[in-house]
PDB file of N, CA and C in Angstrom:
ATOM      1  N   UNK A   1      -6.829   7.456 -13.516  1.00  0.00           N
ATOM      2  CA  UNK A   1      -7.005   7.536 -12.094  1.00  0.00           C
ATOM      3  C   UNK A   1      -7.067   9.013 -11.716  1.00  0.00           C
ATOM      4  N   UNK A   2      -8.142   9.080 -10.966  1.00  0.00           N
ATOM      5  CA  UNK A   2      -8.250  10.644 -10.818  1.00  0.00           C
ATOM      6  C   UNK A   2      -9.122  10.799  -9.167  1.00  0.00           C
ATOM      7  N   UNK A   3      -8.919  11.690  -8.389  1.00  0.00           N
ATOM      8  CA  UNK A   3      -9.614  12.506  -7.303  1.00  0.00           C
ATOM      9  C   UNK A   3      -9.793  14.133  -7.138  1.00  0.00           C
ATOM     10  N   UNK A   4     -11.348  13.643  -7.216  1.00  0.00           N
ATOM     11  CA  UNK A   4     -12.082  14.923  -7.064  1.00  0.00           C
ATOM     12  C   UNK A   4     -12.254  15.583  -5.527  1.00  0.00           C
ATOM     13  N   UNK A   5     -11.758  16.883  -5.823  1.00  0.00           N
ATOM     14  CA  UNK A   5     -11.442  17.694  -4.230  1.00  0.00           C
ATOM     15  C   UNK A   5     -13.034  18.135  -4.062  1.00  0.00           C
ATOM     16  N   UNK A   6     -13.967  17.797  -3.049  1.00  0.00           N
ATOM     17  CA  UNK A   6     -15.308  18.033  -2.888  1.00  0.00           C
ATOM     18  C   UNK A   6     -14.886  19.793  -2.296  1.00  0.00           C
ATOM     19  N   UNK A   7     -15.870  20.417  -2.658  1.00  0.00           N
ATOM     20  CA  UNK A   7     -15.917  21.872  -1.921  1.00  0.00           C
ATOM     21  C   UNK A   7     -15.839  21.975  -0.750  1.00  0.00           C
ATOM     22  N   UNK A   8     -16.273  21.306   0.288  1.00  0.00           N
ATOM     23  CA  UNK A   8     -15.810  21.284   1.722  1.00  0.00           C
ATOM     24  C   UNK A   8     -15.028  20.488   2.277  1.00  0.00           C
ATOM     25  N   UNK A   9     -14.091  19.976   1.240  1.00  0.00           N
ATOM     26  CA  UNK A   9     -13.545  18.973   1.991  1.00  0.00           C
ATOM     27  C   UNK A   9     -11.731  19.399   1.861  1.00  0.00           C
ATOM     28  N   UNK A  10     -11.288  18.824   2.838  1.00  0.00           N
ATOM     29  CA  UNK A  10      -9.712  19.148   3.025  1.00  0.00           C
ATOM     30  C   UNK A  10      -8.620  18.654   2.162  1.00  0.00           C
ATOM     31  N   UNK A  11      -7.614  19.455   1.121  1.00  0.00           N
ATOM     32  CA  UNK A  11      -6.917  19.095   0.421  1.00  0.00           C
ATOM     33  C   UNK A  11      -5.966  18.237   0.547  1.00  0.00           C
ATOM     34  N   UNK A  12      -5.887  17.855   2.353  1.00  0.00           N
ATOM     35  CA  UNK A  12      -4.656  16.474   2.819  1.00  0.00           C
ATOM     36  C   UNK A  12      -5.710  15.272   3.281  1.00  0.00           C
ATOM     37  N   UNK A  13      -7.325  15.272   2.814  1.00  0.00           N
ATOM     38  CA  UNK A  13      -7.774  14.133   2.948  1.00  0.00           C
ATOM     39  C   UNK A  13      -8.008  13.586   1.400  1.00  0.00           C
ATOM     40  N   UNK A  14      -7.745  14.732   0.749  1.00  0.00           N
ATOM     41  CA  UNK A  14      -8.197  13.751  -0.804  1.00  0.00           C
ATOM     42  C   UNK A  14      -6.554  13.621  -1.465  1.00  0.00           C
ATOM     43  N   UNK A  15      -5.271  14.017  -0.808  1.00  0.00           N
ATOM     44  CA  UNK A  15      -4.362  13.134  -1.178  1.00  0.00           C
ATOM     45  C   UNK A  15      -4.361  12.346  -0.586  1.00  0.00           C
ATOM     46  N   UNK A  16      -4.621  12.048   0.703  1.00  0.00           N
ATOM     47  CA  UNK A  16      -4.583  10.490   1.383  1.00  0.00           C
ATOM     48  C   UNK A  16      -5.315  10.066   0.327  1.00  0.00           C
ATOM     49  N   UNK A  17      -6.380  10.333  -0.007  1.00  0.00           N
ATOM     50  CA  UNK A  17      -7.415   9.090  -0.947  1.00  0.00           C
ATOM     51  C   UNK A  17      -6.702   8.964  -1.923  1.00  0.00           C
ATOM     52  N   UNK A  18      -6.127  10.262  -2.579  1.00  0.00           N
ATOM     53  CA  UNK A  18      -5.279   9.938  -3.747  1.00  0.00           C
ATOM     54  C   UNK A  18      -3.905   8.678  -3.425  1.00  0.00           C
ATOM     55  N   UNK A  19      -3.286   8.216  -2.165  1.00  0.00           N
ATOM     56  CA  UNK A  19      -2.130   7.527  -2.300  1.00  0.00           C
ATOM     57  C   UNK A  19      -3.083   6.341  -1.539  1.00  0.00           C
ATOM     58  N   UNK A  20      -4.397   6.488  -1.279  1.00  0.00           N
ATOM     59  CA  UNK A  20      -4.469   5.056  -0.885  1.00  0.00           C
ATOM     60  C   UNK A  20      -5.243   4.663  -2.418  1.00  0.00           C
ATOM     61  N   UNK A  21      -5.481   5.045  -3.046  1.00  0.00           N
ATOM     62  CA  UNK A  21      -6.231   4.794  -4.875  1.00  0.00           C
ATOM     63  C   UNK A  21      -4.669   3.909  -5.416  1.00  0.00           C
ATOM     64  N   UNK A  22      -4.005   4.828  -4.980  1.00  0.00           N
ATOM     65  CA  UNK A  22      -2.515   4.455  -6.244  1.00  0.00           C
ATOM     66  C   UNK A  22      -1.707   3.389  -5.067  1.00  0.00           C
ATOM     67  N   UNK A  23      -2.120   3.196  -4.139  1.00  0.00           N
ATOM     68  CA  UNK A  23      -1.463   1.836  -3.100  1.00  0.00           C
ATOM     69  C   UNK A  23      -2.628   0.453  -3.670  1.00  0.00           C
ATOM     70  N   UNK A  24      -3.680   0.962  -3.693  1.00  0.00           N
ATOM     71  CA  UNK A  24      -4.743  -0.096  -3.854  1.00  0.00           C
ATOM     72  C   UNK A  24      -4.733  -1.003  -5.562  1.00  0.00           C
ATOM     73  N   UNK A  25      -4.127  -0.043  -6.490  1.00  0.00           N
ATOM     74  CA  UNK A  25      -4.073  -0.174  -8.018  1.00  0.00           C
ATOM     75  C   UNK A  25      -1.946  -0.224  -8.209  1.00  0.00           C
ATOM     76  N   UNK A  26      -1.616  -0.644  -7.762  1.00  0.00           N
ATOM     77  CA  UNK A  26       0.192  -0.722  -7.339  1.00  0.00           C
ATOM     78  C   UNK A  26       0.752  -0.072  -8.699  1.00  0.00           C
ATOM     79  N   UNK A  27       0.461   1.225  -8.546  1.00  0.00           N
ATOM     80  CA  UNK A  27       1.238   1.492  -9.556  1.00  0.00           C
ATOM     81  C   UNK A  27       2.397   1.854  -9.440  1.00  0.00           C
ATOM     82  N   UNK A  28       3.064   2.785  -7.910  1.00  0.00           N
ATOM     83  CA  UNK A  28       3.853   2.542  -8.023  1.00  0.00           C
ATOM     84  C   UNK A  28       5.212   1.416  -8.732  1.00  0.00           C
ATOM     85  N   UNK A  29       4.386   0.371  -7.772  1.00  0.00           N
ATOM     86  CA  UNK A  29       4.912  -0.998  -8.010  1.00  0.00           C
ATOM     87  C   UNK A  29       5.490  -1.532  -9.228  1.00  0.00           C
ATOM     88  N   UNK A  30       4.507  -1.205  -9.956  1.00  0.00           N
ATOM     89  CA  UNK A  30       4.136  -1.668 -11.363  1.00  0.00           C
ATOM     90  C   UNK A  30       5.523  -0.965 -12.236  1.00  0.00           C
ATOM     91  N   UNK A  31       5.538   0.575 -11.909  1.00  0.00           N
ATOM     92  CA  UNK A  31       6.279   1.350 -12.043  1.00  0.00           C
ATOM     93  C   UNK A  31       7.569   0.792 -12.132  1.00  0.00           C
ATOM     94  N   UNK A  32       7.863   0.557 -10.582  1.00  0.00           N
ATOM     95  CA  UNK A  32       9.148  -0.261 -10.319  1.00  0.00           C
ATOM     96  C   UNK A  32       9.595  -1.088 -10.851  1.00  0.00           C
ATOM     97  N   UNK A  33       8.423  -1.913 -10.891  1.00  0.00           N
ATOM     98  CA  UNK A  33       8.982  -3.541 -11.962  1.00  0.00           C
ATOM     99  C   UNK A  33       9.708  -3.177 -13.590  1.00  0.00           C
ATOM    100  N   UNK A  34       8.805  -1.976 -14.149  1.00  0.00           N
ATOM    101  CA  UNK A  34       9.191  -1.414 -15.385  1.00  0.00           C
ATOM    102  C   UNK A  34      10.480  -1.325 -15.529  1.00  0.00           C
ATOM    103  N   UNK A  35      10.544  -0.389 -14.910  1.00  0.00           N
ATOM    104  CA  UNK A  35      12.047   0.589 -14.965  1.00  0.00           C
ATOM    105  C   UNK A  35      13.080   0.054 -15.050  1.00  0.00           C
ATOM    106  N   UNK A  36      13.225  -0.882 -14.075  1.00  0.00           N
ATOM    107  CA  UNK A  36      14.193  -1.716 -14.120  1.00  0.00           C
ATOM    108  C   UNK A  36      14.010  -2.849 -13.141  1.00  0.00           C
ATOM    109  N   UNK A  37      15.207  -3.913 -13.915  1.00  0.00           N
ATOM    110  CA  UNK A  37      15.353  -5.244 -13.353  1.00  0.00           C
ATOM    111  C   UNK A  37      15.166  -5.120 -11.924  1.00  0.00           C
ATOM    112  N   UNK A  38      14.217  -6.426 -11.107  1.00  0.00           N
ATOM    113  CA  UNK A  38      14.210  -6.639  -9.749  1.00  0.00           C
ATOM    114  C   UNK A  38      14.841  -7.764  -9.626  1.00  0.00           C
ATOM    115  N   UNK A  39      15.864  -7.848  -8.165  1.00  0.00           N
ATOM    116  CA  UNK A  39      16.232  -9.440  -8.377  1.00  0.00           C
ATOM    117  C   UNK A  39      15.198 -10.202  -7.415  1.00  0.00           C
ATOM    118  N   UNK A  40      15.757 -11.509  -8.095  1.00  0.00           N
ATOM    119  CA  UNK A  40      14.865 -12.501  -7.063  1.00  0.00           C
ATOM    120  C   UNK A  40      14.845 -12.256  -5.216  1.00  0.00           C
ATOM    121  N   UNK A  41      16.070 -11.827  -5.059  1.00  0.00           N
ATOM    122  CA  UNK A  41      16.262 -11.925  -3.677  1.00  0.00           C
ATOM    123  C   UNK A  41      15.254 -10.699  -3.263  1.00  0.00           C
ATOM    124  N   UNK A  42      14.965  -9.269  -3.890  1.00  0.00           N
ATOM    125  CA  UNK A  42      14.372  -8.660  -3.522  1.00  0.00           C
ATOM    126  C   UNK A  42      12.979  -8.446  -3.222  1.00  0.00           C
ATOM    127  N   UNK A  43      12.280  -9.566  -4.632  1.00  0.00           N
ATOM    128  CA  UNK A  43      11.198  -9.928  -4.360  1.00  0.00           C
ATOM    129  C   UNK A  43      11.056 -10.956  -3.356  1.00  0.00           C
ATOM    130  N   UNK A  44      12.019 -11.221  -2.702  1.00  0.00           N
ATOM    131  CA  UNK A  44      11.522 -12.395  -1.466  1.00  0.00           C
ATOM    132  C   UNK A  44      11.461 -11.246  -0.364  1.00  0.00           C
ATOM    133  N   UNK A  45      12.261 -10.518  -0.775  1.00  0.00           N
ATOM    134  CA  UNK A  45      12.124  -9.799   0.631  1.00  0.00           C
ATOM    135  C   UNK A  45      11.212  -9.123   0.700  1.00  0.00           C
ATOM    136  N   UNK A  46      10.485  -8.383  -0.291  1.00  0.00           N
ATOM    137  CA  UNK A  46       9.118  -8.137  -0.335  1.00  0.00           C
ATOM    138  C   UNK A  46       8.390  -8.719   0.337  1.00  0.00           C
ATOM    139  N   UNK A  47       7.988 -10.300   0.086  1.00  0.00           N
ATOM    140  CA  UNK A  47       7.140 -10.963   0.240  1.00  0.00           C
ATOM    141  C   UNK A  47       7.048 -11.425   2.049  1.00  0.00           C
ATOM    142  N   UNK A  48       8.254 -11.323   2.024  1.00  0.00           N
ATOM    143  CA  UNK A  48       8.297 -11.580   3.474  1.00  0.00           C
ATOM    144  C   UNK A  48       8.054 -10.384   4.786  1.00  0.00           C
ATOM    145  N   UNK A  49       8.312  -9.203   3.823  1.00  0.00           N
ATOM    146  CA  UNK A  49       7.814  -8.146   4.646  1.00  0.00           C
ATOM    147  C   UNK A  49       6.173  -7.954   4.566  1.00  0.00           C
ATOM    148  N   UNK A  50       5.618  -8.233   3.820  1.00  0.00           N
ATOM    149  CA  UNK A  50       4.231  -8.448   3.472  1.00  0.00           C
ATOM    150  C   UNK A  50       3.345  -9.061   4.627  1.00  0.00           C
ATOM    151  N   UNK A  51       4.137 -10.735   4.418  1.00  0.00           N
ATOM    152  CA  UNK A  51       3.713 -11.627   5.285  1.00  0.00           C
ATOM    153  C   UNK A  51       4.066 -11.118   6.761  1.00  0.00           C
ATOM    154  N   UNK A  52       5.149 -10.435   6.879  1.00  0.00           N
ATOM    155  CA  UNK A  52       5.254 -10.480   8.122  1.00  0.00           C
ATOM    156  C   UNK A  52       4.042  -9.039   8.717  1.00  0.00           C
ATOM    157  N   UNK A  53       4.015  -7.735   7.710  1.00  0.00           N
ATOM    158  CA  UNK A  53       2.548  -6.984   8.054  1.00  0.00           C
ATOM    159  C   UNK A  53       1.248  -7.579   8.619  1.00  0.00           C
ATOM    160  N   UNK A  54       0.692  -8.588   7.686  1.00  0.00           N
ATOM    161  CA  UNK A  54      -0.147  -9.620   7.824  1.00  0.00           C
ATOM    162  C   UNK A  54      -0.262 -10.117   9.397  1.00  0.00           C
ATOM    163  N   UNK A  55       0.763 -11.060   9.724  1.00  0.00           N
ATOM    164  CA  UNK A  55       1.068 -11.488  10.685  1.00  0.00           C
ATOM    165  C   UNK A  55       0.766 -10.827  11.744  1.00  0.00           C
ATOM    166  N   UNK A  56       1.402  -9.599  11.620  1.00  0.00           N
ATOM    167  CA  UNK A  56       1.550  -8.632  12.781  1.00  0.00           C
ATOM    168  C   UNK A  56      -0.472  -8.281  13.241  1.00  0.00           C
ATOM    169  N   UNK A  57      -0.735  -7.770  12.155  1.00  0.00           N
ATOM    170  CA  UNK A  57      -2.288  -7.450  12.266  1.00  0.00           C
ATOM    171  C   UNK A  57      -3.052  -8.581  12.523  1.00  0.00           C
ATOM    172  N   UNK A  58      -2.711  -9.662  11.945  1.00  0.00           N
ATOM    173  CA  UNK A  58      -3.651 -10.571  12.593  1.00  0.00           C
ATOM    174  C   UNK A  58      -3.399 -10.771  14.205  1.00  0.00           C
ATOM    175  N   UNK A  59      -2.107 -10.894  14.654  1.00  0.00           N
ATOM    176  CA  UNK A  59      -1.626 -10.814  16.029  1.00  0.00           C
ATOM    177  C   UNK A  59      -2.858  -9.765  17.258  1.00  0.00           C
ATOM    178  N   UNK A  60      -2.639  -8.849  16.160  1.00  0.00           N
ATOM    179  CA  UNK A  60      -3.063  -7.972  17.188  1.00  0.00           C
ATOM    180  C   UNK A  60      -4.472  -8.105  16.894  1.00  0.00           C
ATOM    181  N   UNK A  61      -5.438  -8.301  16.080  1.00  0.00           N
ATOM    182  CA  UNK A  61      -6.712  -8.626  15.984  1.00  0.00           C
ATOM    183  C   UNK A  61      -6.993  -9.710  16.991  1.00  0.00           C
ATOM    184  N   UNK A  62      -6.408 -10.182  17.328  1.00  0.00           N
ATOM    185  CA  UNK A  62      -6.326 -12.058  17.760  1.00  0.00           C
ATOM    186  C   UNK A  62      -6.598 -11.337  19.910  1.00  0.00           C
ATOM    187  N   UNK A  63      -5.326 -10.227  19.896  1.00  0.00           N
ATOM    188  CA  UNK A  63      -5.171  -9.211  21.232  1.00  0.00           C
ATOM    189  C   UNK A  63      -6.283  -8.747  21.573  1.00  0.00           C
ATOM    190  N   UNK A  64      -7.127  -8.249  20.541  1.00  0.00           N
ATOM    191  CA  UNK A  64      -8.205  -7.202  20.729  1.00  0.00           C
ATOM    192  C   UNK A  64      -9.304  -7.919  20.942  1.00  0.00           C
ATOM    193  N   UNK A  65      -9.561  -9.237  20.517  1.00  0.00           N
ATOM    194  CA  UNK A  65     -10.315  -9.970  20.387  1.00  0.00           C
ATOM    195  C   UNK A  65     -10.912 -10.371  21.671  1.00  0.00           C
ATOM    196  N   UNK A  66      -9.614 -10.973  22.520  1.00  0.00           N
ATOM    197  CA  UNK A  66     -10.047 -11.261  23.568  1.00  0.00           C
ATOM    198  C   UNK A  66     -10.543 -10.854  24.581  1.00  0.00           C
TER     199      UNK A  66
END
């Protein structure tokens, strides 16, 4: 995984690209899972913070819509 800094372009837009590359490919994540044990309860809470992102954006898509 790699980003190339274009000659005119700004060194805090190609780390954004760089942490939305490594959000899009979860390596963090991946990372995390490695290292050490996750418990179950934490991956629910994950999941539910997820769903509840989701939620939220569709909400407001649903706002804008009208």
């Amino acid at each position: 995984m790699a980003v190339v800094v274009h000659p005119n372009e700004n060194v805090d837009s190609a780390l954004k690209r760089l942490h939305r590359e490594v959000l899009r490919e979860k390596i963090l994540e991946t990372y995390r899972n490695k290292a050490y044990r996750i418990k179950d309860v934490e991956l629910e809470r994950e999941k539910r913070r997820e769903w509840r992102k989701m939620k939220r954006r569709r909400n407001a898509a649903k706002r804008r819509a009208k």
